[in-house]
Protein backbone atom coordinates (compact mmCIF):
# COMPACT_ATOMS: atom_id res chain seq x y z
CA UNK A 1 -0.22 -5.06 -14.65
CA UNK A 2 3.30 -4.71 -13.76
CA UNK A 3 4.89 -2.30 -10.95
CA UNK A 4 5.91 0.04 -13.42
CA UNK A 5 2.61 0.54 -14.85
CA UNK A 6 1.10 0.87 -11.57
CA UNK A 7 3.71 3.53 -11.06
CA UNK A 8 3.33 5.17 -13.75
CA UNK A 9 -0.71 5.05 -12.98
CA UNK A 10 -0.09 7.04 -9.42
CA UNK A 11 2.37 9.53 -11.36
CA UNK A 12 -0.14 10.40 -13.91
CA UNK A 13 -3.34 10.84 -11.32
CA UNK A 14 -0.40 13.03 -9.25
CA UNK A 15 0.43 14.93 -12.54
CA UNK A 16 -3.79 15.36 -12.74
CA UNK A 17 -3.89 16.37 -9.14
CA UNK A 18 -1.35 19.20 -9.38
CA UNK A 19 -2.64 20.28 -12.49
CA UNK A 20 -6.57 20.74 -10.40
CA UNK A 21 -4.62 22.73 -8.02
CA UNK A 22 -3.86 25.45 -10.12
CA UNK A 23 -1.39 26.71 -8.42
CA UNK A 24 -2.59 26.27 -4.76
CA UNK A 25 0.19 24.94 -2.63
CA UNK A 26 -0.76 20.94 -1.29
CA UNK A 27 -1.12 19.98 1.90
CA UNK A 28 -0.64 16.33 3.68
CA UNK A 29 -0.26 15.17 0.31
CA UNK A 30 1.24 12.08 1.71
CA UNK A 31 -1.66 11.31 4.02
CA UNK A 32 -4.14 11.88 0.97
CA UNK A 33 -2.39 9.38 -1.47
CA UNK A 34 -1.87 6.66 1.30
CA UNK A 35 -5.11 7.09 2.43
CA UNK A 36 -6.81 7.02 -1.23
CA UNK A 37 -4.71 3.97 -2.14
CA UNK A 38 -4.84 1.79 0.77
CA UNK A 39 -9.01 1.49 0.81
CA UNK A 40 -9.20 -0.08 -2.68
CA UNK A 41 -6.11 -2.09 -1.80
CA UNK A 42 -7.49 -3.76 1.23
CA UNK A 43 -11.00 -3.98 -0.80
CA UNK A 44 -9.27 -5.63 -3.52
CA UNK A 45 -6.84 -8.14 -1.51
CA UNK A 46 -9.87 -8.69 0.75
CA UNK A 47 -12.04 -10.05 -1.99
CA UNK A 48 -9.35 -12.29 -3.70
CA UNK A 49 -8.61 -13.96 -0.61
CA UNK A 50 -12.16 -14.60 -0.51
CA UNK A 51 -12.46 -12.56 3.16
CA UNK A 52 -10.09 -14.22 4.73
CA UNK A 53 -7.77 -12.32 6.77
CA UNK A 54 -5.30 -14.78 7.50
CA UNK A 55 -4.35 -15.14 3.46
CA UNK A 56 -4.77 -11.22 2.84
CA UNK A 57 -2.40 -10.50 5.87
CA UNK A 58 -0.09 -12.90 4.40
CA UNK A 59 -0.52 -11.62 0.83
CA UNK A 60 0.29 -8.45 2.30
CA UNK A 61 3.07 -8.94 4.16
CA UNK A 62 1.48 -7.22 7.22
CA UNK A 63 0.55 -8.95 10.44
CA UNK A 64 -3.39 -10.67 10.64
CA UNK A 65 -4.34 -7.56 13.96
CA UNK A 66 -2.67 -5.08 11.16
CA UNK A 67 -4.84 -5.66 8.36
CA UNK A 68 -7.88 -5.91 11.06
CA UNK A 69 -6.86 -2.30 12.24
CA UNK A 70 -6.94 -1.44 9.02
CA UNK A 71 -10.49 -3.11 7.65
CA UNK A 72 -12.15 -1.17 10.56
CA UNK A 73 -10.36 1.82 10.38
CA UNK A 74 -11.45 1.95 6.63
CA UNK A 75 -15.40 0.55 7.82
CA UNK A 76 -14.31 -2.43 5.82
CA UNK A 77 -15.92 -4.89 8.68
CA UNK A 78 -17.59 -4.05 11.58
């Protein structure tokens, strides 16, 4: 999947999202879509790099204490 079609997959669940609001005004909408997509992005990176932190921080492009901030914040590891 290319960047474009993972662009155009967060503008159509946004289109879907405003449409379920009928109306209603958002709130922390950027909070809700960082949060949402950064769980199944460290789940995902996490399990191609075979668990290893060092190789998903990398993959990343975020620092290895980062990404472990992250896991727990997201209960990813204890």
């Amino acid at each position: 999947m290319s960047k474009k079609n993972i662009e155009e997959s967060v503008r159509d669940t946004l289109d879907q999202y405003f449409k379920d609001l009928h109306g209603a005004e958002p709130h922390s909408l950027h909070d809700l879509v960082m949060g949402s997509a950064e769980k199944p992005l460290l789940e995902v990176v996490m399990r191609q790099a075979d668990g290893n932190q060092s190789k998903a921080a990398e993959w990343l492009g975020i620092n290895r204490n980062t990404l472990r901030r992250k896991l727990l914040d997201h209960r990813l590891i204890k």
